[in-house]
PDB file of N, CA and C in Angstrom:
ATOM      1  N   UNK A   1     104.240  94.797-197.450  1.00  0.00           N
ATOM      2  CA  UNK A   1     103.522  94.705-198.702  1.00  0.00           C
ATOM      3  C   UNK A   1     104.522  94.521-199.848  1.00  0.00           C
ATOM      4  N   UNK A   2     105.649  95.694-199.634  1.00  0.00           N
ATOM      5  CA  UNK A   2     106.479  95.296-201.033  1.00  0.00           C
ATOM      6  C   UNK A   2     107.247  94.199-200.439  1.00  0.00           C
ATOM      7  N   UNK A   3     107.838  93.595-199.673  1.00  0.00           N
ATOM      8  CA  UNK A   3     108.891  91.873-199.284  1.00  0.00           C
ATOM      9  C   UNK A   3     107.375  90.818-200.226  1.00  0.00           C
ATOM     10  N   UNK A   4     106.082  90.857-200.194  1.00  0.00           N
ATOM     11  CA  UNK A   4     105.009  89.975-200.184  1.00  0.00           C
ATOM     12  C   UNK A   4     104.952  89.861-201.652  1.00  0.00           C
ATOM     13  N   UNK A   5     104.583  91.527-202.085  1.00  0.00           N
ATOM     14  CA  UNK A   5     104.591  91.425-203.872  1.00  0.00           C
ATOM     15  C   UNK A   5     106.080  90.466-204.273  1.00  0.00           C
ATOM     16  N   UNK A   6     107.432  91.294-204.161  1.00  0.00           N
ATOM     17  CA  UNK A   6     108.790  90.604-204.757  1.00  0.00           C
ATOM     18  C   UNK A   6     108.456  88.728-204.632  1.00  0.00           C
ATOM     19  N   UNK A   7     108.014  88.608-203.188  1.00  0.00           N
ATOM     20  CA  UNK A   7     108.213  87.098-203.199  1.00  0.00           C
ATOM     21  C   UNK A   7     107.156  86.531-204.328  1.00  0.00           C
ATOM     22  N   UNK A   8     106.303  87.067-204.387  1.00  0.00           N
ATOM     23  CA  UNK A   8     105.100  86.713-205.268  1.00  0.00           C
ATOM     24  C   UNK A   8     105.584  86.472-206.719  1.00  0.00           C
ATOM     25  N   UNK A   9     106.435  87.655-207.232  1.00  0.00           N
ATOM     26  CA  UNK A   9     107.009  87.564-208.527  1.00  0.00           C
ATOM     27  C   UNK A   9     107.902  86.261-208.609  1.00  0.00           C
ATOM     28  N   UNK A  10     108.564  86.417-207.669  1.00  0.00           N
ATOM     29  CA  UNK A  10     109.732  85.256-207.754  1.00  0.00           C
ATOM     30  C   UNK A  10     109.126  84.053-208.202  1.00  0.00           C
ATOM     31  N   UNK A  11     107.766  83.641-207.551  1.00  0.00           N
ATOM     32  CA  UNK A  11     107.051  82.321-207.124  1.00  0.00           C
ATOM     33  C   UNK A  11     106.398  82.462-208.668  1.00  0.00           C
ATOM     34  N   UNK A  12     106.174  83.669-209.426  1.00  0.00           N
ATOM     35  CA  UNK A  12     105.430  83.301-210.731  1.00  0.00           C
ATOM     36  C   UNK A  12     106.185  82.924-211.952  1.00  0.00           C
ATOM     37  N   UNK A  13     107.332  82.824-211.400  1.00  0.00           N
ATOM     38  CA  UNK A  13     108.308  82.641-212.797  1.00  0.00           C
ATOM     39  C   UNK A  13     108.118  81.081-212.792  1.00  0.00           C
ATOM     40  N   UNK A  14     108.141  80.087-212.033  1.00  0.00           N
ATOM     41  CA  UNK A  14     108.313  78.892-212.090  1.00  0.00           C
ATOM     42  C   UNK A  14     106.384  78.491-212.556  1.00  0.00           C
ATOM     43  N   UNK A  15     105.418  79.154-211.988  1.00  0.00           N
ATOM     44  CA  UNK A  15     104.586  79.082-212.091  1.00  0.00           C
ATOM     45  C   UNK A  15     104.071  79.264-213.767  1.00  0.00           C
ATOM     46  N   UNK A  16     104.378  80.010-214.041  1.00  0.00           N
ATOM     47  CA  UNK A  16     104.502  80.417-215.594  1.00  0.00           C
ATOM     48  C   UNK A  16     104.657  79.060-216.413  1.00  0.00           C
ATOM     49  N   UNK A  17     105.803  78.386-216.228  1.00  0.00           N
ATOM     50  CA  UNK A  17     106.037  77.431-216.768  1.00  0.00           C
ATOM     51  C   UNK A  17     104.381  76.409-217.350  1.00  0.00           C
ATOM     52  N   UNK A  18     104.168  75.987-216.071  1.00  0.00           N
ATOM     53  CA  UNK A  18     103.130  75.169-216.263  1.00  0.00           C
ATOM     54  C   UNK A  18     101.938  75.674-217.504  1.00  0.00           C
ATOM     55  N   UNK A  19     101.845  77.608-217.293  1.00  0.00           N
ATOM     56  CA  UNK A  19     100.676  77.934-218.390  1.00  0.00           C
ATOM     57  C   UNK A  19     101.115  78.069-219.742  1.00  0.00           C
ATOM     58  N   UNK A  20     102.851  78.195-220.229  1.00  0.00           N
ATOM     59  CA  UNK A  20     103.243  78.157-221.599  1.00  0.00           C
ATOM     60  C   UNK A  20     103.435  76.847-222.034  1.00  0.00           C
ATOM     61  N   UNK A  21     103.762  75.863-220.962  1.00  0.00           N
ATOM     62  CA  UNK A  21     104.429  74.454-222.135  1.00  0.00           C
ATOM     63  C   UNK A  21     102.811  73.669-221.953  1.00  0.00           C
ATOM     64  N   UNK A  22     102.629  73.424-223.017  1.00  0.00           N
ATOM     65  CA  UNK A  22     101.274  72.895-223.594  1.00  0.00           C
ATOM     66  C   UNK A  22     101.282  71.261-222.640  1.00  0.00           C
ATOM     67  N   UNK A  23      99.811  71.594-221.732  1.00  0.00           N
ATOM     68  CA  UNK A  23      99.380  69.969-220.890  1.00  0.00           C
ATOM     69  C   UNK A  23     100.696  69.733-219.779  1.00  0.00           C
ATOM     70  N   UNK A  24     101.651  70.886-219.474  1.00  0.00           N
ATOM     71  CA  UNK A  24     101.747  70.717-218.483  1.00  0.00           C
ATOM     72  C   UNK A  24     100.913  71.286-217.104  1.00  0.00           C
ATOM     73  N   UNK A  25      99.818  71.506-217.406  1.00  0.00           N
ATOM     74  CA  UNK A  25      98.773  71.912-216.507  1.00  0.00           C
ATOM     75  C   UNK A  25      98.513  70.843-215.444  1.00  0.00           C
ATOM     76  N   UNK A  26      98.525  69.879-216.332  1.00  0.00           N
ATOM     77  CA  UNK A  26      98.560  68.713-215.173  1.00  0.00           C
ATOM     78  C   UNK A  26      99.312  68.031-214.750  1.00  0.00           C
ATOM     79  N   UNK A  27     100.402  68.671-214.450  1.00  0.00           N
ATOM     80  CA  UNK A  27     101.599  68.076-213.899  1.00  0.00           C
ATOM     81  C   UNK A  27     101.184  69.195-212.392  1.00  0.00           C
ATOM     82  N   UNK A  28     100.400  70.075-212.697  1.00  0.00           N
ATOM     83  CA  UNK A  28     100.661  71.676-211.474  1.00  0.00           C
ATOM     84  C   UNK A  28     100.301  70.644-209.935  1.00  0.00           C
ATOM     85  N   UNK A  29      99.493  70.131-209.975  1.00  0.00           N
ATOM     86  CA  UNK A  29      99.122  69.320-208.189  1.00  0.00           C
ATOM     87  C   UNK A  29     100.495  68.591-208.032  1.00  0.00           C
ATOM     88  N   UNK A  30     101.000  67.564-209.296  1.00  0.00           N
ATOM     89  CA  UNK A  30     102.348  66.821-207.997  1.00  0.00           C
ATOM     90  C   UNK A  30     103.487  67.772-207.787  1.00  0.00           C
ATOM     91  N   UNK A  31     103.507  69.216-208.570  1.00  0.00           N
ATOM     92  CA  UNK A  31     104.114  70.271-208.216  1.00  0.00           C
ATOM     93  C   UNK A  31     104.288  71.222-206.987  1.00  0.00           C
ATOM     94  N   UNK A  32     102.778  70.975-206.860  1.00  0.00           N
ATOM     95  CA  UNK A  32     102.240  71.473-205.997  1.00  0.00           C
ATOM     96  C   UNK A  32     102.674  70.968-204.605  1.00  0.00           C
ATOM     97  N   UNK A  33     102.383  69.612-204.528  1.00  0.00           N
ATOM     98  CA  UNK A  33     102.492  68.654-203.619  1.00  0.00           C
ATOM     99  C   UNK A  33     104.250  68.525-203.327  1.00  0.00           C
ATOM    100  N   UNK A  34     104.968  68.928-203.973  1.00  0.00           N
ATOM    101  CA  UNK A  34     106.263  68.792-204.046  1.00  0.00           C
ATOM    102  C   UNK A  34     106.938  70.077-203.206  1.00  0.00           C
ATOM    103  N   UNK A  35     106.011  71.333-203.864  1.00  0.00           N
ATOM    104  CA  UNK A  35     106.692  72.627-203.388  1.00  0.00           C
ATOM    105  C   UNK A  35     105.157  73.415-202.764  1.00  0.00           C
ATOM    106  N   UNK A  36     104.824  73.072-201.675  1.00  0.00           N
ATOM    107  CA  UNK A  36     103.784  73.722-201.095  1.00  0.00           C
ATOM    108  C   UNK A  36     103.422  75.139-201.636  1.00  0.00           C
ATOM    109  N   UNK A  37     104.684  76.536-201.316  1.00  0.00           N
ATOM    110  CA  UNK A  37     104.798  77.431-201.329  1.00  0.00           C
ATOM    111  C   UNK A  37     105.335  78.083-202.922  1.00  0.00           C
ATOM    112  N   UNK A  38     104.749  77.322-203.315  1.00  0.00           N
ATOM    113  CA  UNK A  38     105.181  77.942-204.912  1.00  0.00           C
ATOM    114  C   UNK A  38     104.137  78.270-205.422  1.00  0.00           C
ATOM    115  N   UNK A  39     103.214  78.410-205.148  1.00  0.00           N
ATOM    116  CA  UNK A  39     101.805  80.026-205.290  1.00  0.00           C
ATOM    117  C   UNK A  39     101.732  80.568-204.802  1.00  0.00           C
ATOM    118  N   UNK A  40     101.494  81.767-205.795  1.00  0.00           N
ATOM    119  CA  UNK A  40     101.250  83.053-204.719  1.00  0.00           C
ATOM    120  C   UNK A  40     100.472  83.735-204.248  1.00  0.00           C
ATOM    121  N   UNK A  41     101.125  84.551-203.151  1.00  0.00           N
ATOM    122  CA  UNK A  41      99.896  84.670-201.564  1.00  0.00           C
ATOM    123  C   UNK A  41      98.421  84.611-201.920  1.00  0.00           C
ATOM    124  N   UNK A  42      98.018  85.524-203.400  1.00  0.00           N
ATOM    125  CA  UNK A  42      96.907  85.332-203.834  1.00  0.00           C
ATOM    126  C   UNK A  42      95.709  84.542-203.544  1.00  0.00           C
ATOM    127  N   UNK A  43      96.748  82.532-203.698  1.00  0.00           N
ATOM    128  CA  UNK A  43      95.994  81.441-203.833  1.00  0.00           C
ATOM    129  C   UNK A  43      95.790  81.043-202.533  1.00  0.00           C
ATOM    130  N   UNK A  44      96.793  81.659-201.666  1.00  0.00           N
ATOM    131  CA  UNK A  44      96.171  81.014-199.901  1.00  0.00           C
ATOM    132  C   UNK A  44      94.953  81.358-199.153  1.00  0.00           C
ATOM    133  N   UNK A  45      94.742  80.260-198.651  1.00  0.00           N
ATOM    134  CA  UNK A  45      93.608  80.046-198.112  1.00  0.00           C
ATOM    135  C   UNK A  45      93.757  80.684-196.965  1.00  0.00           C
ATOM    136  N   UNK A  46      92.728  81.214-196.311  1.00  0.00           N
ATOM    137  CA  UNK A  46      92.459  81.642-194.921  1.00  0.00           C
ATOM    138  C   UNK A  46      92.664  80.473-193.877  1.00  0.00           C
ATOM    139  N   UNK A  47      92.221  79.904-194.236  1.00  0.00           N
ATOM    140  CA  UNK A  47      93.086  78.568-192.931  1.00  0.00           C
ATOM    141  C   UNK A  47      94.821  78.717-193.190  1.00  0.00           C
ATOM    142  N   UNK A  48      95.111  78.630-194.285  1.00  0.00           N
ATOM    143  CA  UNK A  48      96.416  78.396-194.263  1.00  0.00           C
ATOM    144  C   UNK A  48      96.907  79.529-194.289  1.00  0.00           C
ATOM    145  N   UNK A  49      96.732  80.535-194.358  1.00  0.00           N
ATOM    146  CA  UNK A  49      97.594  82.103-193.865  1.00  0.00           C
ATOM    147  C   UNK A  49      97.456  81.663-192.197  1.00  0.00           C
ATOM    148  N   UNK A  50      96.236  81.521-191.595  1.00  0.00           N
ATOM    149  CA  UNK A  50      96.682  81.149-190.246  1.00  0.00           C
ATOM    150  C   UNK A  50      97.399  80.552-189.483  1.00  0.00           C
ATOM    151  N   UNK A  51      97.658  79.567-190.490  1.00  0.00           N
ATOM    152  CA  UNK A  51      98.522  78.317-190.117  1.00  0.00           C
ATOM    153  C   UNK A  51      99.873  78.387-190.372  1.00  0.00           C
ATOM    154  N   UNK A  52     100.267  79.642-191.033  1.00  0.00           N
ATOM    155  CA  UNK A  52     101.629  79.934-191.534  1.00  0.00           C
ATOM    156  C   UNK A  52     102.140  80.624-190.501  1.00  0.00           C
ATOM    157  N   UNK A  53     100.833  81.810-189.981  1.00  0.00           N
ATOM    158  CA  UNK A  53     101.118  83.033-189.287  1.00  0.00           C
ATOM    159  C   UNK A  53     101.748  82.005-187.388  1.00  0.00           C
ATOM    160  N   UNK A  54     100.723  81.379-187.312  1.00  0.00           N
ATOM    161  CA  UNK A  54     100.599  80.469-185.983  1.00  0.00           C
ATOM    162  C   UNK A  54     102.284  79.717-185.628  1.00  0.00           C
ATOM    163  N   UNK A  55     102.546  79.451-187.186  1.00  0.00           N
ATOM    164  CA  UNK A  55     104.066  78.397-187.137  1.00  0.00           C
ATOM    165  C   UNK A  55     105.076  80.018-186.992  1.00  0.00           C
ATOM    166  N   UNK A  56     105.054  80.850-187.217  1.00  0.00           N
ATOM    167  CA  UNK A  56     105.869  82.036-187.590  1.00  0.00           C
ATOM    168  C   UNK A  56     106.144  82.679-186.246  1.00  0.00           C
ATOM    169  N   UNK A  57     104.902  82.683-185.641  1.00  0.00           N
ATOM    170  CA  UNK A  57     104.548  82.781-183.975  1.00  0.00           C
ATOM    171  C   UNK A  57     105.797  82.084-182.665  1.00  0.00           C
ATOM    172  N   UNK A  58     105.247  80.711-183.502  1.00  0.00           N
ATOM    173  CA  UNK A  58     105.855  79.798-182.376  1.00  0.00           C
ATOM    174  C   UNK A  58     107.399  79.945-182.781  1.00  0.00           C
ATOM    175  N   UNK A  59     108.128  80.406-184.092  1.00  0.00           N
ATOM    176  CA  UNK A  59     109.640  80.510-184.080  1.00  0.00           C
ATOM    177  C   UNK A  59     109.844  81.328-183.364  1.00  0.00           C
ATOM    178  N   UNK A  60     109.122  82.781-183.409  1.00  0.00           N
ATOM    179  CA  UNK A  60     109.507  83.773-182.623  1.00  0.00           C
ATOM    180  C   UNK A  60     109.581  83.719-181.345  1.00  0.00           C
ATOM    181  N   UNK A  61     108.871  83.130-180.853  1.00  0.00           N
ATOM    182  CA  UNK A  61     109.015  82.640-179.559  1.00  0.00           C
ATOM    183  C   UNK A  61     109.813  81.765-178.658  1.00  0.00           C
ATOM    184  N   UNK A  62     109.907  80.720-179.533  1.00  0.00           N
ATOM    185  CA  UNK A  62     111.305  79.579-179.505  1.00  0.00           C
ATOM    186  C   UNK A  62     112.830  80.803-179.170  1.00  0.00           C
ATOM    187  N   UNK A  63     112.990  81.402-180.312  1.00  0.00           N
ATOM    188  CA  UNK A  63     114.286  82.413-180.272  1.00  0.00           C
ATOM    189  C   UNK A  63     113.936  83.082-179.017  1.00  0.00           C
ATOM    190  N   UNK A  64     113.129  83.969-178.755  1.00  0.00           N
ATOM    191  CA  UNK A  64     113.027  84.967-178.155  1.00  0.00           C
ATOM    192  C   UNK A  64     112.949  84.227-176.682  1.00  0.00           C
ATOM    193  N   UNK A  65     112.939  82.873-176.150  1.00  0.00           N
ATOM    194  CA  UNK A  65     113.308  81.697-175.294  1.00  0.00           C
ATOM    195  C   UNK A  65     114.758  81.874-175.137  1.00  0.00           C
ATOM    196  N   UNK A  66     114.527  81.576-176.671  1.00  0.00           N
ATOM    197  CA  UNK A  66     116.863  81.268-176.661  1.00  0.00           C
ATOM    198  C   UNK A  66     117.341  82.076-176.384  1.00  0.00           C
ATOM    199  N   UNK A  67     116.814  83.354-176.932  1.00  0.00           N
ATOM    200  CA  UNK A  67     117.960  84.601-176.425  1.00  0.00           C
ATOM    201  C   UNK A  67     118.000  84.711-174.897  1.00  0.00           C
ATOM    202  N   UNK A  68     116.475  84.502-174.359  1.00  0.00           N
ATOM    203  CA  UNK A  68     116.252  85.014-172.878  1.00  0.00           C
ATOM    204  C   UNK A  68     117.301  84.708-172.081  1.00  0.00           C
ATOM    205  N   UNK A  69     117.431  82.686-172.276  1.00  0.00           N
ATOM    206  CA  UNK A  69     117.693  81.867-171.730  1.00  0.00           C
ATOM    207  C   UNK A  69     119.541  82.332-171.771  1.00  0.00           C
ATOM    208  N   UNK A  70     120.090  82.646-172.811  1.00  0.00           N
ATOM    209  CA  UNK A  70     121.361  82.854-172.993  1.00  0.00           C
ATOM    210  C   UNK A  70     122.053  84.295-172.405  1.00  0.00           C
ATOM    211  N   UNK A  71     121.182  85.070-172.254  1.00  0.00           N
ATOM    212  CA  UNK A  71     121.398  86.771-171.748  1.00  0.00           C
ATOM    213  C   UNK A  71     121.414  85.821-170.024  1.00  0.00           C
ATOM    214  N   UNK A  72     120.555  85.306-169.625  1.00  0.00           N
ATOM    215  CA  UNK A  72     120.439  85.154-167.975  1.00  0.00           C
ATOM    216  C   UNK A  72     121.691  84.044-167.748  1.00  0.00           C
ATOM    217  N   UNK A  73     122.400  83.027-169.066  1.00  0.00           N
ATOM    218  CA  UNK A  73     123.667  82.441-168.271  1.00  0.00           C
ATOM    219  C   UNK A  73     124.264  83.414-168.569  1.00  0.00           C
ATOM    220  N   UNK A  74     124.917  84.557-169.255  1.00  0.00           N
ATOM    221  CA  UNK A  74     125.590  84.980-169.607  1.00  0.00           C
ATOM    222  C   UNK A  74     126.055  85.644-168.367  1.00  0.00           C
ATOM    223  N   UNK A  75     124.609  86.350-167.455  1.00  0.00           N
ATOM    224  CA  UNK A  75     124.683  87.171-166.407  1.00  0.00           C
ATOM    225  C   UNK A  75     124.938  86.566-165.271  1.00  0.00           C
ATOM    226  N   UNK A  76     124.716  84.951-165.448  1.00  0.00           N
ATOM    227  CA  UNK A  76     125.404  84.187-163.839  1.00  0.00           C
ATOM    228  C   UNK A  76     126.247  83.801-164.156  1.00  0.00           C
ATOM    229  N   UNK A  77     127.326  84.211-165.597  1.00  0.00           N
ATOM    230  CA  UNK A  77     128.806  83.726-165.693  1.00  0.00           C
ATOM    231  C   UNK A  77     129.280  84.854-165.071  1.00  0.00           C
ATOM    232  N   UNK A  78     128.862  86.492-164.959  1.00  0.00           N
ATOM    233  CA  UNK A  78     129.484  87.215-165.284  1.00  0.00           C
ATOM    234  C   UNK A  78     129.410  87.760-163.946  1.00  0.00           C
ATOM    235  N   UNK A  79     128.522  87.117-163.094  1.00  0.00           N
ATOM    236  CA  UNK A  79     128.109  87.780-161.296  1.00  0.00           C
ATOM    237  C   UNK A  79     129.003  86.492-160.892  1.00  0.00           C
ATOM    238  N   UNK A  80     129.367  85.388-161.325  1.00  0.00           N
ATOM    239  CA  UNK A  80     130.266  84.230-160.472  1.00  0.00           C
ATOM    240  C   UNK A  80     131.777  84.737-161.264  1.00  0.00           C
ATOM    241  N   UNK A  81     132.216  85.495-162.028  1.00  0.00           N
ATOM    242  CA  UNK A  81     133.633  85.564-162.251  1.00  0.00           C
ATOM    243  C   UNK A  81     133.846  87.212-161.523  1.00  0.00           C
ATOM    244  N   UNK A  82     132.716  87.875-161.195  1.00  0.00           N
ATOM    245  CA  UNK A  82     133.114  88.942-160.460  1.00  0.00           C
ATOM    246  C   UNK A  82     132.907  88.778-158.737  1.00  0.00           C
ATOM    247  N   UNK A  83     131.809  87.715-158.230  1.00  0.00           N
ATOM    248  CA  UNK A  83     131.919  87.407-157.182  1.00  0.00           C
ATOM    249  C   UNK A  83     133.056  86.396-156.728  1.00  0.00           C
TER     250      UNK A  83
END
């Protein structure tokens, strides 16, 4: 909860911009379109929290592959230099 709020603040400082300098309001979509993740969590959609959570998933998994994969050569370097 508090890593979610901090990032949130961070993301409103640039956000800010757009509501003080006068008619840059409509500049906010090719902004948008530029920096996906520059609103905060607030504005996400339920599809797209899923779709974040789903991609966040599959890294963890990728690594948690890599590590597997690297602990088991590690252990047939280490059974062929003792055998």
């Amino acid at each position: 909860q508090f890593l979610r709020i901090c990032a949130d603040l961070f993301r409103l400082v640039p956000f800010l911009v757009f509501l003080v300098v006068p008619f840059m309001e409509f500049l906010l979509p090719v902004a948008l379109k530029l920096f996906p993740n520059m609103l905060p969590s607030t504005f996400e959609t339920k599809s797209k929290k899923e779709e974040r959570l789903k991609k966040e998933l599959r890294v963890k998994l990728e690594l948690a592959k890599f590590l597997q994969d690297t602990i088991e050569e590690m252990a047939l370097k280490n059974k062929a230099a003792k055998g």
